[in-house]
N, C-alpha and C. Protein backbone atom coordinates (compact mmCIF):
# COMPACT_ATOMS: atom_id res chain seq x y z
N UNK A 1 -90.10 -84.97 128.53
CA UNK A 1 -91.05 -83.96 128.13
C UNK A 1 -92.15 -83.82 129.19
N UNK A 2 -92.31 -82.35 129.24
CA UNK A 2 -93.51 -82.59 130.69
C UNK A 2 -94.75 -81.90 129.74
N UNK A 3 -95.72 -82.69 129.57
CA UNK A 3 -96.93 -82.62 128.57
C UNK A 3 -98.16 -81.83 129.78
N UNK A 4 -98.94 -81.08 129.28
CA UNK A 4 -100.08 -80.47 130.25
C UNK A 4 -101.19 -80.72 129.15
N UNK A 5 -101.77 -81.39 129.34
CA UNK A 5 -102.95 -81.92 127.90
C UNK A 5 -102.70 -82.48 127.43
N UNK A 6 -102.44 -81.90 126.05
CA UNK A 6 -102.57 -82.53 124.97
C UNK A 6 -101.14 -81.95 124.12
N UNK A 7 -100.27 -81.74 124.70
CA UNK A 7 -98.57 -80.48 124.22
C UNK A 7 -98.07 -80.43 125.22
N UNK A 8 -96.88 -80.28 125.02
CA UNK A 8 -96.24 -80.52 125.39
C UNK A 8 -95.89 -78.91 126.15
N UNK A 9 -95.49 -78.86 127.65
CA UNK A 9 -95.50 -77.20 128.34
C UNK A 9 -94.49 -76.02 128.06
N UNK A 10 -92.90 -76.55 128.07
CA UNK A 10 -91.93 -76.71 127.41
C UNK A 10 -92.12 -75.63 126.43
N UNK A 11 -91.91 -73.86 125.94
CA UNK A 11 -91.76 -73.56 124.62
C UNK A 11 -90.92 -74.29 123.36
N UNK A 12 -89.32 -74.57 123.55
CA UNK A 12 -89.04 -75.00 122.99
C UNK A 12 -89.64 -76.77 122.52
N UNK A 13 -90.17 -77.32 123.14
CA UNK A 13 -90.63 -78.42 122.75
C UNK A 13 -91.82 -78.62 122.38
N UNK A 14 -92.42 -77.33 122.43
CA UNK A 14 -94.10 -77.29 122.14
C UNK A 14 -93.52 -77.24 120.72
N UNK A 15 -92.55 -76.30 120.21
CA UNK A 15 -92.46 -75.99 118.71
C UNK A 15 -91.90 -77.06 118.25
N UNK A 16 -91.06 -77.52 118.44
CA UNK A 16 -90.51 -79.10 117.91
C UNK A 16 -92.05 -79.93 117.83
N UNK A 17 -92.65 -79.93 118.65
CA UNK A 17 -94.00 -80.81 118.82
C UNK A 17 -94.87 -80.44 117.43
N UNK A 18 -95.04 -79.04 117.34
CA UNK A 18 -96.17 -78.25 116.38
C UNK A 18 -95.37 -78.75 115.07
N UNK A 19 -94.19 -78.61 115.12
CA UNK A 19 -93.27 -78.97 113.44
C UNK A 19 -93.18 -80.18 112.84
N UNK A 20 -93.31 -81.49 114.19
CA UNK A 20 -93.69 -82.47 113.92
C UNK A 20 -94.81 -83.02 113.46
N UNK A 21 -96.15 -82.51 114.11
CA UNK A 21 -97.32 -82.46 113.85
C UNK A 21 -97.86 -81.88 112.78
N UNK A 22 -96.63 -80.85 112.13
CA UNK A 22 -97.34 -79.99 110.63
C UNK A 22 -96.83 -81.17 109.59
N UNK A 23 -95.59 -81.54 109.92
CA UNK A 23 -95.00 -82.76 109.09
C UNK A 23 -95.94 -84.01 108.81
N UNK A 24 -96.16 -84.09 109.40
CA UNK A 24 -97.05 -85.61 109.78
C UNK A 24 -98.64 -84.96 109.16
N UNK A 25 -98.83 -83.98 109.08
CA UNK A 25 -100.06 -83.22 108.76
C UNK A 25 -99.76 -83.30 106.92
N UNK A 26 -98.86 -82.38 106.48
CA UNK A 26 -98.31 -82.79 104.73
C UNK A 26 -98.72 -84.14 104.64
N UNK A 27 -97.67 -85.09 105.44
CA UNK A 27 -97.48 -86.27 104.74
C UNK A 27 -98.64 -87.05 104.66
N UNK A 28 -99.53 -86.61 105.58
CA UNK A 28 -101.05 -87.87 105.10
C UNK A 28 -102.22 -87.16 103.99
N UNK A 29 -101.58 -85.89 103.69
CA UNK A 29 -102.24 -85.24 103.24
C UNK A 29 -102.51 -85.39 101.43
N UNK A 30 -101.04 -85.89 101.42
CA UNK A 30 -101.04 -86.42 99.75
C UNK A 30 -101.81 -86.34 98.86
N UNK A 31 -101.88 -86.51 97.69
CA UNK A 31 -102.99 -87.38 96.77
C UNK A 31 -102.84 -88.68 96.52
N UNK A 32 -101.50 -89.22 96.74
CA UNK A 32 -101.28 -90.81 96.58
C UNK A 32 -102.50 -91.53 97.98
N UNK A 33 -102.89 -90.87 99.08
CA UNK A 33 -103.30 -91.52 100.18
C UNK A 33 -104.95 -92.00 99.05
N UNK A 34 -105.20 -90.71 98.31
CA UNK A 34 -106.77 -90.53 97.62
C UNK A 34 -106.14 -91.39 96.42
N UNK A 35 -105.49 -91.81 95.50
CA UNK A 35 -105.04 -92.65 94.99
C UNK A 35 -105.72 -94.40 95.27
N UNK A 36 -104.40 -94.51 96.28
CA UNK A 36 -104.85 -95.54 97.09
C UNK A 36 -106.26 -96.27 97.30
N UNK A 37 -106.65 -94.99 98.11
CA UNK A 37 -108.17 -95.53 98.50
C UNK A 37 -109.11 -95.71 97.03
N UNK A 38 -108.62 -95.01 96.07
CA UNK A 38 -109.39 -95.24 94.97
C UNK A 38 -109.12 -97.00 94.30
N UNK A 39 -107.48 -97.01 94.31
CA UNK A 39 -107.50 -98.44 94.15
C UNK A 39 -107.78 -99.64 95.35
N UNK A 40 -108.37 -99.31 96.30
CA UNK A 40 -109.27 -100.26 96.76
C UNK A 40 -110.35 -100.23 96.77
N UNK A 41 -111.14 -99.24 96.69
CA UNK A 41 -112.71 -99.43 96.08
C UNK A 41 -112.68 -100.59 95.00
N UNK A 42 -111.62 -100.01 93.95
CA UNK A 42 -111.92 -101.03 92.87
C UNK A 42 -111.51 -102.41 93.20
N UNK A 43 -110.48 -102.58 93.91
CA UNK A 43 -110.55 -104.15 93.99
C UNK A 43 -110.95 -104.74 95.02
N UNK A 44 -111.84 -104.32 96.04
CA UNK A 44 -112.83 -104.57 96.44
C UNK A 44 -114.17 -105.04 96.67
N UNK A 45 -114.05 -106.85 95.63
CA UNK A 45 -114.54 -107.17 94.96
C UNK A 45 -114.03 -108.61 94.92
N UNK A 46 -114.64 -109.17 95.03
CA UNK A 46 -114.19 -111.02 95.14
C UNK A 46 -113.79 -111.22 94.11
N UNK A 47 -114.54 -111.09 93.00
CA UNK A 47 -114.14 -111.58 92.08
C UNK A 47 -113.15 -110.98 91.58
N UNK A 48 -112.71 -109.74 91.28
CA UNK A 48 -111.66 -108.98 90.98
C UNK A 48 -110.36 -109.73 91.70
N UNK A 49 -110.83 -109.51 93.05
CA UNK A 49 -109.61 -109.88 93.65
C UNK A 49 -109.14 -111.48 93.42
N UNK A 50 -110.01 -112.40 92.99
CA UNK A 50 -109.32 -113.69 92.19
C UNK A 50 -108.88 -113.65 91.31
N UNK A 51 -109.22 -112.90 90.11
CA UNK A 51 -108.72 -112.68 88.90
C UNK A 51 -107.15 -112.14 89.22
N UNK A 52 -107.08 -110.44 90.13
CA UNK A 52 -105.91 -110.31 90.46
C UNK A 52 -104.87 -111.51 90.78
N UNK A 53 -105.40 -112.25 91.31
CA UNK A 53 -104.99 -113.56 92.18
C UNK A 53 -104.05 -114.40 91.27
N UNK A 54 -105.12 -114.54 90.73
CA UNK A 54 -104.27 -115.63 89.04
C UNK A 54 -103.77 -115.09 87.97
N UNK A 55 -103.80 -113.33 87.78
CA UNK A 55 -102.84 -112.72 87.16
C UNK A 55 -101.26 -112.02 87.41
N UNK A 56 -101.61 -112.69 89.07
CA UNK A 56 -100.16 -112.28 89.77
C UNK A 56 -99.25 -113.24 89.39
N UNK A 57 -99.80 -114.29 88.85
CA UNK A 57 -99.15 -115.54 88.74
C UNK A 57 -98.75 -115.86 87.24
N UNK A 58 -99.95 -115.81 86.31
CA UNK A 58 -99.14 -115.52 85.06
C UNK A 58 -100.53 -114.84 84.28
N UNK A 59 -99.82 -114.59 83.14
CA UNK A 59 -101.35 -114.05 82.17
C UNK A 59 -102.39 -115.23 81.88
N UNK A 60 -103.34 -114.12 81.50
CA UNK A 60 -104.18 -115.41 81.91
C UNK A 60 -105.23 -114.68 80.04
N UNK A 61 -105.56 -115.83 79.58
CA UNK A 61 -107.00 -115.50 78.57
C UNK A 61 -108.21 -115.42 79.01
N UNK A 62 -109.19 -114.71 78.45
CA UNK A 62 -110.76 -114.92 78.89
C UNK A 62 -110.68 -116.26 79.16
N UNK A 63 -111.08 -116.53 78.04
CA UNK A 63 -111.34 -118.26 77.57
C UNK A 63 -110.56 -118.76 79.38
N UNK A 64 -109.15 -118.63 79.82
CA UNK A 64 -108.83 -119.51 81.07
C UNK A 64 -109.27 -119.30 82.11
N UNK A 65 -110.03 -117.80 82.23
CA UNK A 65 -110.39 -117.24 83.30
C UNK A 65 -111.74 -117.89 83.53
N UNK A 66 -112.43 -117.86 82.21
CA UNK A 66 -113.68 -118.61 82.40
C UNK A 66 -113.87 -120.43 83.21
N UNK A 67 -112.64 -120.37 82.45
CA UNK A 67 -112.45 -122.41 82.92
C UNK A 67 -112.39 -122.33 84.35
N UNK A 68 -111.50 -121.72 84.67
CA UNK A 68 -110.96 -121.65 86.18
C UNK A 68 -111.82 -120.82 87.39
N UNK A 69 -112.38 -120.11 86.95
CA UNK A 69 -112.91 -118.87 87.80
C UNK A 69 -114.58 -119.84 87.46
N UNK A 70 -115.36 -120.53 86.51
CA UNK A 70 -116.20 -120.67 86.44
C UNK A 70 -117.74 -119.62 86.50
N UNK A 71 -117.01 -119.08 85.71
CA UNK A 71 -117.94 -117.13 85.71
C UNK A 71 -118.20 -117.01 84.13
N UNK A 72 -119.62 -116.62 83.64
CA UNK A 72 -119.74 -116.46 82.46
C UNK A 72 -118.77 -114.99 81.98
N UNK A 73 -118.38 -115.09 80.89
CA UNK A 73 -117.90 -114.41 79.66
C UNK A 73 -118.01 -113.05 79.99
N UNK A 74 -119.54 -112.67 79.92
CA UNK A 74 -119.99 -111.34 80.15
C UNK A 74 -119.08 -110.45 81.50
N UNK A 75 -119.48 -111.43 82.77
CA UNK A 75 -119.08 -111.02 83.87
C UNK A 75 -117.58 -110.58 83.73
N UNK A 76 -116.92 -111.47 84.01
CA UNK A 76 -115.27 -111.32 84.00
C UNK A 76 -114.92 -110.05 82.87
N UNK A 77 -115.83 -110.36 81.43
CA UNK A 77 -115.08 -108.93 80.68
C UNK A 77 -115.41 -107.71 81.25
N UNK A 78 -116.67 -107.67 82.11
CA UNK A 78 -117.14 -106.19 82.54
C UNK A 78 -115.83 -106.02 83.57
N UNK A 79 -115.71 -107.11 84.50
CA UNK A 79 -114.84 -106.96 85.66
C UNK A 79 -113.03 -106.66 85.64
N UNK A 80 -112.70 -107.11 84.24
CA UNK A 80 -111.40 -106.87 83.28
C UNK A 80 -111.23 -105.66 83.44
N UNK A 81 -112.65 -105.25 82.77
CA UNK A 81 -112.51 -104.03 82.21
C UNK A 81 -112.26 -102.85 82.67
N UNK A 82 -113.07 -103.10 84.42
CA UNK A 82 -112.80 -102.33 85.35
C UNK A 82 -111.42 -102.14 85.70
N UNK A 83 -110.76 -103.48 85.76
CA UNK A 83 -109.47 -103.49 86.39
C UNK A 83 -108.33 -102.73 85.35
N UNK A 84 -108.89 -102.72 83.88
CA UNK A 84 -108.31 -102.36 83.02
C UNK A 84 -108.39 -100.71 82.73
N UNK A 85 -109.42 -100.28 83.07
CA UNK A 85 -109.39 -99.14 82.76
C UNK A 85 -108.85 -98.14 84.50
N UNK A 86 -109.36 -99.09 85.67
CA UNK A 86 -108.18 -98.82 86.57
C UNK A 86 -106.51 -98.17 86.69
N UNK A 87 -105.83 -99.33 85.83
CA UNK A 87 -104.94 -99.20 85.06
C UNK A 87 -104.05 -99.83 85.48
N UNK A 88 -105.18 -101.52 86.23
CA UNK A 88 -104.18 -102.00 86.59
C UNK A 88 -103.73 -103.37 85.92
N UNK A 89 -104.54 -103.48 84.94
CA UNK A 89 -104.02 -104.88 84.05
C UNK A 89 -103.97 -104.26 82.65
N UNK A 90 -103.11 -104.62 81.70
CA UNK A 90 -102.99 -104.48 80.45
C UNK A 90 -103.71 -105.81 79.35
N UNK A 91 -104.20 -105.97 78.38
CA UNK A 91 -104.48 -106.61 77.30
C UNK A 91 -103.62 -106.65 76.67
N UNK A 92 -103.35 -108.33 75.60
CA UNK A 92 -102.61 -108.23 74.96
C UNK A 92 -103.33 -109.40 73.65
N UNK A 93 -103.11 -109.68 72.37
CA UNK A 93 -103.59 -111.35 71.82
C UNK A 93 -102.65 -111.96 71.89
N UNK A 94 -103.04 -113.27 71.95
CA UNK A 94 -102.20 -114.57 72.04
C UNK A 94 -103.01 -115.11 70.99
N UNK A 95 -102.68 -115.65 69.94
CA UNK A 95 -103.63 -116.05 68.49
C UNK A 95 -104.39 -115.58 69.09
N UNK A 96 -105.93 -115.79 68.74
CA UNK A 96 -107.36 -115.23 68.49
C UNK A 96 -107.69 -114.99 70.29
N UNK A 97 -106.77 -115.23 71.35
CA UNK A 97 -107.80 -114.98 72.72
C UNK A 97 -106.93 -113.89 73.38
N UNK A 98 -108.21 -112.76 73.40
CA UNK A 98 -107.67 -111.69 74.54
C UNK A 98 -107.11 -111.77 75.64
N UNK A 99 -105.96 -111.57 75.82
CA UNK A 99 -105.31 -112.02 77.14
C UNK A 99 -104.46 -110.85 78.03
N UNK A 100 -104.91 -111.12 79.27
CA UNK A 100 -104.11 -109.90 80.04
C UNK A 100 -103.03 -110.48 81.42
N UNK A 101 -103.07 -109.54 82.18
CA UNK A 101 -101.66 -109.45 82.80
C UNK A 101 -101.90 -107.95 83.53
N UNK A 102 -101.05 -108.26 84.80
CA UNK A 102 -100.72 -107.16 85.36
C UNK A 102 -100.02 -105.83 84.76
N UNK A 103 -100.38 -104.66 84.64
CA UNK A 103 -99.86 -103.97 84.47
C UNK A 103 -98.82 -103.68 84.99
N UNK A 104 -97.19 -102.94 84.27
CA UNK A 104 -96.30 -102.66 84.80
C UNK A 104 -95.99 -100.99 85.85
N UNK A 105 -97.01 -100.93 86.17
CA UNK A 105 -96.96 -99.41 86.91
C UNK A 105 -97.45 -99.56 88.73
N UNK A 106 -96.46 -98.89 89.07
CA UNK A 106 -96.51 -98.79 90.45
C UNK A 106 -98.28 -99.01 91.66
N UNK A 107 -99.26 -99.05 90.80
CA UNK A 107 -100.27 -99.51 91.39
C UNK A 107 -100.61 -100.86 91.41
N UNK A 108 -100.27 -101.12 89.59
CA UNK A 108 -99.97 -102.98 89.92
C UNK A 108 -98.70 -103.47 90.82
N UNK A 109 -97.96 -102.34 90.84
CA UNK A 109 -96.88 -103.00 91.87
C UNK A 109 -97.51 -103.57 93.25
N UNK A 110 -98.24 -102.32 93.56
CA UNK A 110 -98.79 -102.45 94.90
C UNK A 110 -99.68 -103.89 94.97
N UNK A 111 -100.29 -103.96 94.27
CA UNK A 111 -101.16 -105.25 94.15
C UNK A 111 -100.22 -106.28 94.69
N UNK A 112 -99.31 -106.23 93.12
CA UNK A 112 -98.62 -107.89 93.25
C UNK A 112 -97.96 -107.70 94.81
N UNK A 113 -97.53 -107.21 95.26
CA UNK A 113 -96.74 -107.05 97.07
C UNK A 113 -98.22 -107.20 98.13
N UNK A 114 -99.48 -107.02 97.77
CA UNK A 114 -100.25 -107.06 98.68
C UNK A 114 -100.74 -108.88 98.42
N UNK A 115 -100.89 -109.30 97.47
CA UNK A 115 -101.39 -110.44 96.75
C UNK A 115 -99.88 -111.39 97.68
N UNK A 116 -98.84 -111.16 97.09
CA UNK A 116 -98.11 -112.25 97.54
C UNK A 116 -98.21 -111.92 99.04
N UNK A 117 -98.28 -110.71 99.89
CA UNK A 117 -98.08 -111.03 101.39
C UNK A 117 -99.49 -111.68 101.94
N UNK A 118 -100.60 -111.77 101.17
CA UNK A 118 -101.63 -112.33 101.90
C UNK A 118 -101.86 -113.84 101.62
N UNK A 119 -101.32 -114.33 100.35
CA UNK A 119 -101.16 -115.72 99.97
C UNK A 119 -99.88 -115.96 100.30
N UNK A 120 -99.10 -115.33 101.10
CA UNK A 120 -97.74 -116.37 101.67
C UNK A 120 -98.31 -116.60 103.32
């Protein structure tokens, strides 16, 4: 390709160039990209992101999150809640303690694949 700038000089390859460039123009253009970035604002967040941490692993109760995470009550449910109304952990009871878990939808997917490639 003999390029003069920034394109390629070439008619036929300028247009192959422009078709590529409209392609590549759609594809970042998405709403999954604005998606995305929305689910990292939210877990963008230490503490979130431990909780994610130990819900990649199994469900977890307030009550264990508190033992383990060493975070009052209040905190962690506001921070749940976020993650919950995110839509990326579900609630469930186990006798009397609220207990959650990753949600089964393609954003918790993304998590659990980002969680295990940074802790392997």
């Amino acid at each position: 390709m003999s390029f003069t700038g920034c394109c390629p000089a070439d008619g036929d390859l300028e247009s192959q160039w422009r078709d590529e460039l409209e392609r590549e123009t759609r594809d970042i253009s998405r709403a999954a990209f604005d998606d995305l970035a929305d689910t990292m604002k939210i877990i963008a967040n230490p503490l979130r992101i431990r909780i994610l941490f130990l819900l990649e692993k199994r469900d977890h109760s307030v009550f264990e999150l508190m033992y383990i995470l060493k975070e009052p009550q209040n905190l962690l449910s506001y921070n749940l809640g976020v993650l919950k109304k995110a839509g990326l952990l579900e609630s469930y009871y186990r006798s009397r303690h609220k207990t959650y878990r990753l949600a089964g939808n393609q954003a918790a997917g993304n998590i659990r694949l980002l969680i295990r490639t940074l802790s392997s």
